[in-house]
C-alpha atoms as a PDB file:
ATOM      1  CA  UNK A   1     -30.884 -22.179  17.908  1.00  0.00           C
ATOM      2  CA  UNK A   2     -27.527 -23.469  17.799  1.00  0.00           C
ATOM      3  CA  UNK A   3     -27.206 -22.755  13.867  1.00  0.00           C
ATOM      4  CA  UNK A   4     -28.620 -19.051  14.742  1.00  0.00           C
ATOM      5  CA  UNK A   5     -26.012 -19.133  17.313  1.00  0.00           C
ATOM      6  CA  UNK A   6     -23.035 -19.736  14.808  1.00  0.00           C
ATOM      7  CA  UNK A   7     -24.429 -17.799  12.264  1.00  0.00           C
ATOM      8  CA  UNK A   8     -24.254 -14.874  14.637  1.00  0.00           C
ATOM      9  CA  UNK A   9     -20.731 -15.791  15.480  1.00  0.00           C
ATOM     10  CA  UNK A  10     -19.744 -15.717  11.763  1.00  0.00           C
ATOM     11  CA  UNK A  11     -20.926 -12.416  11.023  1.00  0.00           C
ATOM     12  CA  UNK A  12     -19.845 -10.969  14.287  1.00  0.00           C
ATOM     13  CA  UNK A  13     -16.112 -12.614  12.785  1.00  0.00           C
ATOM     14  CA  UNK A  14     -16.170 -10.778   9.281  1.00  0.00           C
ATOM     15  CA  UNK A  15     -17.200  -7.347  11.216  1.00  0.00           C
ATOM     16  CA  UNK A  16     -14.743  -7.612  13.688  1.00  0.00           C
ATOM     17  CA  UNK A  17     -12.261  -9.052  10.457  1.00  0.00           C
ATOM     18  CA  UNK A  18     -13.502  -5.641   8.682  1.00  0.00           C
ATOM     19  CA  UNK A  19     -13.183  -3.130  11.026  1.00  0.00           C
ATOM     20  CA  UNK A  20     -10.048  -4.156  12.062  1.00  0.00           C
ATOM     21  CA  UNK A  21      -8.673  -3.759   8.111  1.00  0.00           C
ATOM     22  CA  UNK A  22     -10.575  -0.207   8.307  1.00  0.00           C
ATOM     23  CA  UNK A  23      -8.017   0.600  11.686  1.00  0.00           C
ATOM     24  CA  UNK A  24      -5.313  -0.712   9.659  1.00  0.00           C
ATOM     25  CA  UNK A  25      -5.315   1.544   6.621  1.00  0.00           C
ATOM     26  CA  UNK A  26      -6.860   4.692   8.514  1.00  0.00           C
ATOM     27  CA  UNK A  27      -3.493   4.072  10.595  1.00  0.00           C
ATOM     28  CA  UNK A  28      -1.275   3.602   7.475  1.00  0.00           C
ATOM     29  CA  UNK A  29      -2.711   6.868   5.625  1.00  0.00           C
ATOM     30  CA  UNK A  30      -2.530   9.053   8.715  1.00  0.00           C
ATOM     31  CA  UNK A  31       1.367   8.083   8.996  1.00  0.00           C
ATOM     32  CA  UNK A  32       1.599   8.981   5.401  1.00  0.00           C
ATOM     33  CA  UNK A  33       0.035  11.878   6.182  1.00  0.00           C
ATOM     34  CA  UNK A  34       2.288  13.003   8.952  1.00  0.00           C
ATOM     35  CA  UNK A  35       5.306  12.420   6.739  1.00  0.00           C
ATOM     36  CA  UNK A  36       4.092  14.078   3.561  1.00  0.00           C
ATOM     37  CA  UNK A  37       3.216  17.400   6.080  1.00  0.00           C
ATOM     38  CA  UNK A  38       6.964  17.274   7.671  1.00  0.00           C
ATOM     39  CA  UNK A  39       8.006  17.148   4.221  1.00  0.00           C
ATOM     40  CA  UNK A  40       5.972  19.801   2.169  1.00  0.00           C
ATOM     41  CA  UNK A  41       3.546  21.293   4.501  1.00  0.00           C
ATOM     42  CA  UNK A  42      -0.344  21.415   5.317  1.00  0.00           C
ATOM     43  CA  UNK A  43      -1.492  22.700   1.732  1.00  0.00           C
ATOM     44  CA  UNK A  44      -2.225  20.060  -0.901  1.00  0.00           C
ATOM     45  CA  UNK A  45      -2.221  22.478  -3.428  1.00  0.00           C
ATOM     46  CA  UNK A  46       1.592  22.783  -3.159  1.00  0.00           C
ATOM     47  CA  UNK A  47       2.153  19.858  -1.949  1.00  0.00           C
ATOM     48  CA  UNK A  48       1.652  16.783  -4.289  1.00  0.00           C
ATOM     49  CA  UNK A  49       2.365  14.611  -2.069  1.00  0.00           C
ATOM     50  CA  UNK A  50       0.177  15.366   0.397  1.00  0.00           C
ATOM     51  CA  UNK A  51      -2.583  15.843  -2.394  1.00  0.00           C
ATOM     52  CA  UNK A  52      -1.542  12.365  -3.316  1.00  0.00           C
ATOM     53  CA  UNK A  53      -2.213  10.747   0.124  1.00  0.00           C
ATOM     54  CA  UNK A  54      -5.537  12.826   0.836  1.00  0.00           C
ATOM     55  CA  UNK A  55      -6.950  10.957  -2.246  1.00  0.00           C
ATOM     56  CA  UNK A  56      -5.795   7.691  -1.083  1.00  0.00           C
ATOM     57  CA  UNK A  57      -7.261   8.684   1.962  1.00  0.00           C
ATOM     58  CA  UNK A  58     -10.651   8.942  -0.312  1.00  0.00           C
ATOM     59  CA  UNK A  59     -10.050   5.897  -1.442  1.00  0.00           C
ATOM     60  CA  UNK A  60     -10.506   3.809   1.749  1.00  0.00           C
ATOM     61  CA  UNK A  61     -13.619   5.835   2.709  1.00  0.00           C
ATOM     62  CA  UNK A  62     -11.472   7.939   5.720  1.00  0.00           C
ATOM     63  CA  UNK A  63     -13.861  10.686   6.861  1.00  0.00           C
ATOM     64  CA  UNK A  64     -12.993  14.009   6.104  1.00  0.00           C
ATOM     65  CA  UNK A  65     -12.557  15.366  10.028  1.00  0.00           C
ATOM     66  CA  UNK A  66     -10.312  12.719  10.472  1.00  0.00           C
ATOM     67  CA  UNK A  67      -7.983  13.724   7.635  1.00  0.00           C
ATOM     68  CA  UNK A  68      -7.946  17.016   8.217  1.00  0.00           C
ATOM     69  CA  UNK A  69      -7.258  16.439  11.637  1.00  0.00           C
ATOM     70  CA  UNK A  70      -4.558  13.905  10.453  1.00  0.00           C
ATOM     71  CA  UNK A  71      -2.836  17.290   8.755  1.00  0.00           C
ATOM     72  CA  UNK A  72      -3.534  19.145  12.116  1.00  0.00           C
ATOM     73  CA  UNK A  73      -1.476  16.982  13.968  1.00  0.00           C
ATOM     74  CA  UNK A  74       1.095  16.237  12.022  1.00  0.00           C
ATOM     75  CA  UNK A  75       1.682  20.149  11.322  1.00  0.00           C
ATOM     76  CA  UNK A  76       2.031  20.217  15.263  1.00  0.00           C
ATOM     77  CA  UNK A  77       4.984  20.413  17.592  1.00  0.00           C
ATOM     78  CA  UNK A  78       4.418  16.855  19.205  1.00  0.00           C
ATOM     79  CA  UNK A  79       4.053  14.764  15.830  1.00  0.00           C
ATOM     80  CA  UNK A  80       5.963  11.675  15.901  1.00  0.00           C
ATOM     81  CA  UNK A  81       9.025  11.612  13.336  1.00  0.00           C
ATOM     82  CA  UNK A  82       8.490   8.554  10.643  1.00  0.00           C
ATOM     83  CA  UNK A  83      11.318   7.351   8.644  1.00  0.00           C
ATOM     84  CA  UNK A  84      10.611   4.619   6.375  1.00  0.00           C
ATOM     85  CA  UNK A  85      12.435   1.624   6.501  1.00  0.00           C
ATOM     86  CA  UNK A  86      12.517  -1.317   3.860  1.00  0.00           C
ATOM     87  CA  UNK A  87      13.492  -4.969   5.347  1.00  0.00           C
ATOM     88  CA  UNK A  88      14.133  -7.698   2.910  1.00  0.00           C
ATOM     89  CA  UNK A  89      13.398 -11.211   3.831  1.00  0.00           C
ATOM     90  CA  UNK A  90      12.675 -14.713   2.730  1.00  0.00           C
ATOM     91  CA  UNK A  91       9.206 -16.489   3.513  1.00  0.00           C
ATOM     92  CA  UNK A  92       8.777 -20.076   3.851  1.00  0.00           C
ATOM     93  CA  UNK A  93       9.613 -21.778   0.680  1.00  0.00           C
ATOM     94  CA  UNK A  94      12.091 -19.134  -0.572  1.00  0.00           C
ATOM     95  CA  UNK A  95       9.238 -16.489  -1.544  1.00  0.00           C
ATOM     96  CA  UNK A  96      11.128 -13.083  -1.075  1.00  0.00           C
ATOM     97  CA  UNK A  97       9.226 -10.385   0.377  1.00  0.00           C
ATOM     98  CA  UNK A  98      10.313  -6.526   0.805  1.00  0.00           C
ATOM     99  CA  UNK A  99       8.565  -5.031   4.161  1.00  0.00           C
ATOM    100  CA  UNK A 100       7.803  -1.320   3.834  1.00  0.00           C
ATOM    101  CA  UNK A 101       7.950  -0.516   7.537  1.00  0.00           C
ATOM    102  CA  UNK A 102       7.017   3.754   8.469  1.00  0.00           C
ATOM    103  CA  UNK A 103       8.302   3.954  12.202  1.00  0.00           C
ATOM    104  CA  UNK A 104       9.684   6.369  14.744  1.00  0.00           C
ATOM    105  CA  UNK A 105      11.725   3.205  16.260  1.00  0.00           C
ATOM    106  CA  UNK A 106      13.271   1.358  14.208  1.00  0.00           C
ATOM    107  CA  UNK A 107      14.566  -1.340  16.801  1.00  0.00           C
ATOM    108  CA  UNK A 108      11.674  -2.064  17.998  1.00  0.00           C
ATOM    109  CA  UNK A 109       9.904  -2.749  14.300  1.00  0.00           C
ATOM    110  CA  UNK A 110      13.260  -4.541  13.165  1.00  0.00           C
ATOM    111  CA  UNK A 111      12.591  -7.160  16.172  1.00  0.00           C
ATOM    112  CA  UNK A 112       8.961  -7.031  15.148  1.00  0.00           C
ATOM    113  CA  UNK A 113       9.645  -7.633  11.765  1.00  0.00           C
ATOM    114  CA  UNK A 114      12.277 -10.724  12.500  1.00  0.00           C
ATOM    115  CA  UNK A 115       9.908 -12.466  15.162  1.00  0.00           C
ATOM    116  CA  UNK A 116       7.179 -12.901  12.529  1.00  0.00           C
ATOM    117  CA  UNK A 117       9.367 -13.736   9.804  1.00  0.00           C
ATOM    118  CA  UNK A 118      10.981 -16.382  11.605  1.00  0.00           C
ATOM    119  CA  UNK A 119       8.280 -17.850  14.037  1.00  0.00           C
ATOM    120  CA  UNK A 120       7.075 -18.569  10.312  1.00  0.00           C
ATOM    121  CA  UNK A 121       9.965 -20.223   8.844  1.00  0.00           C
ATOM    122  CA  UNK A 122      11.541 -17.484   6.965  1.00  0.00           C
ATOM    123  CA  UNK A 123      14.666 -15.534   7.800  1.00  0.00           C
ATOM    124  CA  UNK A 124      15.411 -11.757   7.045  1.00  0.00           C
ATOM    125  CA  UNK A 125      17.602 -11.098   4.489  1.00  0.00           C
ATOM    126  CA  UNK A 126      20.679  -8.467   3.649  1.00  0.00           C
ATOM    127  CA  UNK A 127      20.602  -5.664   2.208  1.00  0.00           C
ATOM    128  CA  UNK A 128      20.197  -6.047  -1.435  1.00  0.00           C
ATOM    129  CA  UNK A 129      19.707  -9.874  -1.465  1.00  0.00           C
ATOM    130  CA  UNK A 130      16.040  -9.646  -2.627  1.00  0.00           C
ATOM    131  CA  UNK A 131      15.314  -6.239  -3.773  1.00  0.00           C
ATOM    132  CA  UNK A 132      16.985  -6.798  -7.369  1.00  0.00           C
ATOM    133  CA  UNK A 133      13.743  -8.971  -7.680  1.00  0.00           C
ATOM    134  CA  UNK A 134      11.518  -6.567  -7.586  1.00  0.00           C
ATOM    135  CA  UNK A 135      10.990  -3.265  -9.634  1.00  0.00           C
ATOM    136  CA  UNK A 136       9.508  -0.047  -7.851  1.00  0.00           C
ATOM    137  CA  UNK A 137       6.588   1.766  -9.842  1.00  0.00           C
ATOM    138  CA  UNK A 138       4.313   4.459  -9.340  1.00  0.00           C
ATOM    139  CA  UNK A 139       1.101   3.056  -9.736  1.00  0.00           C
ATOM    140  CA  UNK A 140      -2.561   4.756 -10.343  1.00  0.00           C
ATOM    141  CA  UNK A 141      -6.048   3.317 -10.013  1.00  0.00           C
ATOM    142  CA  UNK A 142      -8.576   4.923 -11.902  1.00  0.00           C
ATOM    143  CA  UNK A 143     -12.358   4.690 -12.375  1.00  0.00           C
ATOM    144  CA  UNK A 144     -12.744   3.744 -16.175  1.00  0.00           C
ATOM    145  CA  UNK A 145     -16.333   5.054 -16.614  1.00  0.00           C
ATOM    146  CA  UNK A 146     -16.206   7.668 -19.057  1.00  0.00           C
ATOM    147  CA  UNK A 147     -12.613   7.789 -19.985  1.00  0.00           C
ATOM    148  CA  UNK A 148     -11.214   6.948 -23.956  1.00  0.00           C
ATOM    149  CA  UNK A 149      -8.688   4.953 -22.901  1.00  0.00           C
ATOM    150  CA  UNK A 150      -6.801   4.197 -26.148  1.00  0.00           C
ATOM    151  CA  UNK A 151      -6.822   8.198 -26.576  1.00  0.00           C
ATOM    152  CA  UNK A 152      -5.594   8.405 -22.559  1.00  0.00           C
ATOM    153  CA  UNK A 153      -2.649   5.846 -23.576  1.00  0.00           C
ATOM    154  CA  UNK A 154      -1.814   7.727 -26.368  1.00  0.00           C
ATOM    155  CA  UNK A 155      -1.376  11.082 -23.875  1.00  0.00           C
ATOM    156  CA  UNK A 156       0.448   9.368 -21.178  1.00  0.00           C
ATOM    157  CA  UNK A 157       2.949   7.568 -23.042  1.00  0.00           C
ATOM    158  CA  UNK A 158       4.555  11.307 -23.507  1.00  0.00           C
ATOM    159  CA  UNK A 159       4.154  11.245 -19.804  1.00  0.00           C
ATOM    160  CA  UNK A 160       6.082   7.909 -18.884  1.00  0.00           C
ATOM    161  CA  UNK A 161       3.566   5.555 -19.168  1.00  0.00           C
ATOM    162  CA  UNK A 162       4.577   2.323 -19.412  1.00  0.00           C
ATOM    163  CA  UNK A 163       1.679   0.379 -18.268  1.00  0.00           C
ATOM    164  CA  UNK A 164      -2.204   0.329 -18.695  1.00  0.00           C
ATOM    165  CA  UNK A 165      -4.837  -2.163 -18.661  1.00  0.00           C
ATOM    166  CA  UNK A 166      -8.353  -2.725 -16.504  1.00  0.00           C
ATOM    167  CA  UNK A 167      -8.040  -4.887 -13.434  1.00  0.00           C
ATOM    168  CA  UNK A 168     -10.410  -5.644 -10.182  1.00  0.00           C
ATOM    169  CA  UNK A 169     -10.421  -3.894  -7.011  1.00  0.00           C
ATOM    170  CA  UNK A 170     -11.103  -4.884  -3.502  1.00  0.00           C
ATOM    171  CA  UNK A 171     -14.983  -5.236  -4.090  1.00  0.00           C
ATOM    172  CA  UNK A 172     -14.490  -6.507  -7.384  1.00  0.00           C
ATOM    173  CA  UNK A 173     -15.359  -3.279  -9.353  1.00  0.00           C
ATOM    174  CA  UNK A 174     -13.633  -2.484 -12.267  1.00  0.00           C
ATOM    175  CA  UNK A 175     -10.240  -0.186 -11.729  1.00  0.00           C
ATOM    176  CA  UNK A 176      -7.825   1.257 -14.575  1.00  0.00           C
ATOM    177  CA  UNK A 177      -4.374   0.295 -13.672  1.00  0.00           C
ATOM    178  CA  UNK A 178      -1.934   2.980 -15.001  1.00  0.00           C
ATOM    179  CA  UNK A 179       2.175   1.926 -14.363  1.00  0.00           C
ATOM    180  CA  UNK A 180       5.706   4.240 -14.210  1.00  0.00           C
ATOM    181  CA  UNK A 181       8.803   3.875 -13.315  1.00  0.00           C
ATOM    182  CA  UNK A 182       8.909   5.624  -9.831  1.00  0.00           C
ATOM    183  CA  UNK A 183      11.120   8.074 -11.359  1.00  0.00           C
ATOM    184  CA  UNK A 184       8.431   9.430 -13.457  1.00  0.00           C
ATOM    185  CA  UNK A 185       5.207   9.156 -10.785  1.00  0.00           C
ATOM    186  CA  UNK A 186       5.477  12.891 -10.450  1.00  0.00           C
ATOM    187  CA  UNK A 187       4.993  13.795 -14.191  1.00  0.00           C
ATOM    188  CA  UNK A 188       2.318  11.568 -14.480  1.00  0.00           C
ATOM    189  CA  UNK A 189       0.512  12.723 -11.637  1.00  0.00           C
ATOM    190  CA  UNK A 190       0.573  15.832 -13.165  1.00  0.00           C
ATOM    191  CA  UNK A 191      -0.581  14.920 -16.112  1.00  0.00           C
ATOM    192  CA  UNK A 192      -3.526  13.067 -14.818  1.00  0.00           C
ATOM    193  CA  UNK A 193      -4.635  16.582 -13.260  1.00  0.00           C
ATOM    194  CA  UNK A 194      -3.918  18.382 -16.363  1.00  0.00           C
ATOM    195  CA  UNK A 195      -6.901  15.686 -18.085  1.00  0.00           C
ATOM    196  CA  UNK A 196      -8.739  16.649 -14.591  1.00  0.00           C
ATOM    197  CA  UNK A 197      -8.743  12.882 -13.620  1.00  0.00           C
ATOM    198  CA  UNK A 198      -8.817  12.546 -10.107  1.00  0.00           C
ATOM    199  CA  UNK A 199      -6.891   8.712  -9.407  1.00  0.00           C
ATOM    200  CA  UNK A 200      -8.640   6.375  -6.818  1.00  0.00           C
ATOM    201  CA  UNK A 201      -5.437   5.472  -5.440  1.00  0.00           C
ATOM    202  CA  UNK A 202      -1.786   6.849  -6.089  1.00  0.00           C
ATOM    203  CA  UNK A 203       1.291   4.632  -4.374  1.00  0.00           C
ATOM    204  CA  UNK A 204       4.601   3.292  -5.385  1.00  0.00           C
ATOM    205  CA  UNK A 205       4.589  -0.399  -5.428  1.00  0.00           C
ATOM    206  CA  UNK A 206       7.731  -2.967  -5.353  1.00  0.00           C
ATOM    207  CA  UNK A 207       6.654  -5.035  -8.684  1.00  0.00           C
ATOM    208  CA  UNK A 208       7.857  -8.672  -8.410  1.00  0.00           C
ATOM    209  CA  UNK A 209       9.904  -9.510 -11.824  1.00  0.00           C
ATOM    210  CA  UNK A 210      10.373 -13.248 -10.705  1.00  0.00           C
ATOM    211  CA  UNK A 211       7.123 -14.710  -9.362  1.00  0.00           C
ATOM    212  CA  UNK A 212       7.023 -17.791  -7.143  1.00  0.00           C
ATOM    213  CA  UNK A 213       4.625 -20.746  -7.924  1.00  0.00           C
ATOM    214  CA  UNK A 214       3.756 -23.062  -5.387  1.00  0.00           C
ATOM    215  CA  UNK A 215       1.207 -25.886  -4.246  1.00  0.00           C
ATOM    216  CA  UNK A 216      -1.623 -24.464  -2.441  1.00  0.00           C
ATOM    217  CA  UNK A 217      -0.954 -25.609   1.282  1.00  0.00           C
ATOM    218  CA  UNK A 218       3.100 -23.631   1.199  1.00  0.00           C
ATOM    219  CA  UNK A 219       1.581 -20.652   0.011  1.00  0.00           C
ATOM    220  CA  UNK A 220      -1.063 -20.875   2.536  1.00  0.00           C
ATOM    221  CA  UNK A 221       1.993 -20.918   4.880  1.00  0.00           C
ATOM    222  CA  UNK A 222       3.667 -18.043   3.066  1.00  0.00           C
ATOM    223  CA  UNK A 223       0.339 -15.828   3.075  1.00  0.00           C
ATOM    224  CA  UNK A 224      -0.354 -16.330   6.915  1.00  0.00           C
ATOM    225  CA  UNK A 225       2.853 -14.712   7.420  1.00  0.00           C
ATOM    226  CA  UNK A 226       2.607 -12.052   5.144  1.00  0.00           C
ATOM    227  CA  UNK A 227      -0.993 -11.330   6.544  1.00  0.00           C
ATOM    228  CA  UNK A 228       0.672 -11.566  10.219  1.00  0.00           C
ATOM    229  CA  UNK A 229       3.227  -8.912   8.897  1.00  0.00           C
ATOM    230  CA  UNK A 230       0.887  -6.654   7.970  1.00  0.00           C
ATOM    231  CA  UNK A 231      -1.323  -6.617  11.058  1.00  0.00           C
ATOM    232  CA  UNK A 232       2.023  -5.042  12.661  1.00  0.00           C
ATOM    233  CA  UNK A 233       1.612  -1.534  13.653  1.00  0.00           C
ATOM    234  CA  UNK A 234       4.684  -0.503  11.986  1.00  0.00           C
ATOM    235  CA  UNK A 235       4.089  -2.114   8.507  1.00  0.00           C
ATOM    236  CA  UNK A 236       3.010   0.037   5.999  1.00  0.00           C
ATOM    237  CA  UNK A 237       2.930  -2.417   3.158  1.00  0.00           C
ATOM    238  CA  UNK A 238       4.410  -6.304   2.120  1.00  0.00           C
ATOM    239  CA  UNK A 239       5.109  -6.628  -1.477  1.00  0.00           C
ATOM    240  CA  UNK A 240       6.435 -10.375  -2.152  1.00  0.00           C
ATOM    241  CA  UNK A 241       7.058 -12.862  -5.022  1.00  0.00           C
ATOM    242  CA  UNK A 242       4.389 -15.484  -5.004  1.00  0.00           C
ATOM    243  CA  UNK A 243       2.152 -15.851  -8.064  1.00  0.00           C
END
């Protein structure tokens, strides 16, 4: 009975551990989703960033009434106003991390941001002191099933491609990994529609240039923060150094 008992109590953890992930990334696309409306308005069709989010949206299995009602309240008079705010800091060890932060107060997430830092024996940085270690791309995730992909790398190179190659997702499945510089995402989104591929996921990402290898117990330390900092309702995403 007692190894029932803990049994139960383990599965009843990785549901709990799962759902609360779900929350997290609903929460995180429907801020996305309020900012991309503000910006270009309710129809994806004109709006590729909002067409953008909606299939990252997809991508985490978000219902369909709750996106669209994720567009109906953002196009409405009482939507909160999200800036985005990017805080650089060190992690224990010296692993830099850049915290993507979408937030309609900014001192409150700031204090958020430095009690978790340092309660794990990093600091926040300034301005500047750990971006230059990190490069921002746009990044796609495709299903490979069905797609040529030396004749997709020859198209997208006229695109800005400057990256391609297979890689794992979440689950494990197999995911093409497509790469720009940020400055081109939007002509290689288009592209990708031109070809009619529909991406799995479409973000920017802050690619580390300088990774971080350490013994197994410090980055331990250096992932429970970063795993703290995104639990934060604020935090949109934690891009850092370590290998």
């Amino acid at each position: 009975m007692r190894a029932m008992g803990r049994i139960f109590e383990v599965r009843k953890h990785t549901m709990f551990a799962r759902w609360n992930r779900m929350a997290k990334q609903f929460a995180r696309i429907a801020k996305d989703i309020t900012m991309a409306v503000k910006a270009g308005g309710t129809d994806p069709a004109s709006n590729p960033v909002l067409r953008r989010t909606i299939q990252n949206a997809r991508a985490v299995n978000m219902p369909k009434d709750r996106i669209e009602a994720a567009i109906k309240r953002a196009a409405g008079r009482d939507a909160a106003n999200y800036q985005q705010v990017l805080y650089e800091a060190y992690a224990p060890h010296g692993v830099a991390l850049l915290v993507e932060t979408a937030t309609d107060n900014p001192t409150r997430t700031v204090a958020a941001v430095r009690n978790i830092v340092t309660k794990g024996g990093g600091n926040l940085a300034t301005t500047g002191s750990v971006s230059f270690l990190f490069r921002k791309m746009g990044v796609f995730r495709l299903n490979p099933a069905g797609i040529d992909q030396d004749d997709l790398e020859l198209y997208l190179i006229d695109h800005g491609l400057e990256e391609m190659g297979e890689s794992a997702g979440e689950k494990g499945e197999p995911q093409l990994v497509i790469r720009c510089a940020f400055a081109d995402f939007g002509r290689l989104q288009e592209a990708l529609e031109a070809r009619g591929l529909a991406p799995l996921s479409a973000e920017h990402e802050y690619i580390c240039t300088v990774p971080s290898e350490l013994p197994e117990d410090e980055a331990t330390e250096v992932l429970t923060v970063i795993d703290r900092l995104e639990q934060d309702e604020d935090v949109q995403h934690v891009f850092h150094t370590l290998a």
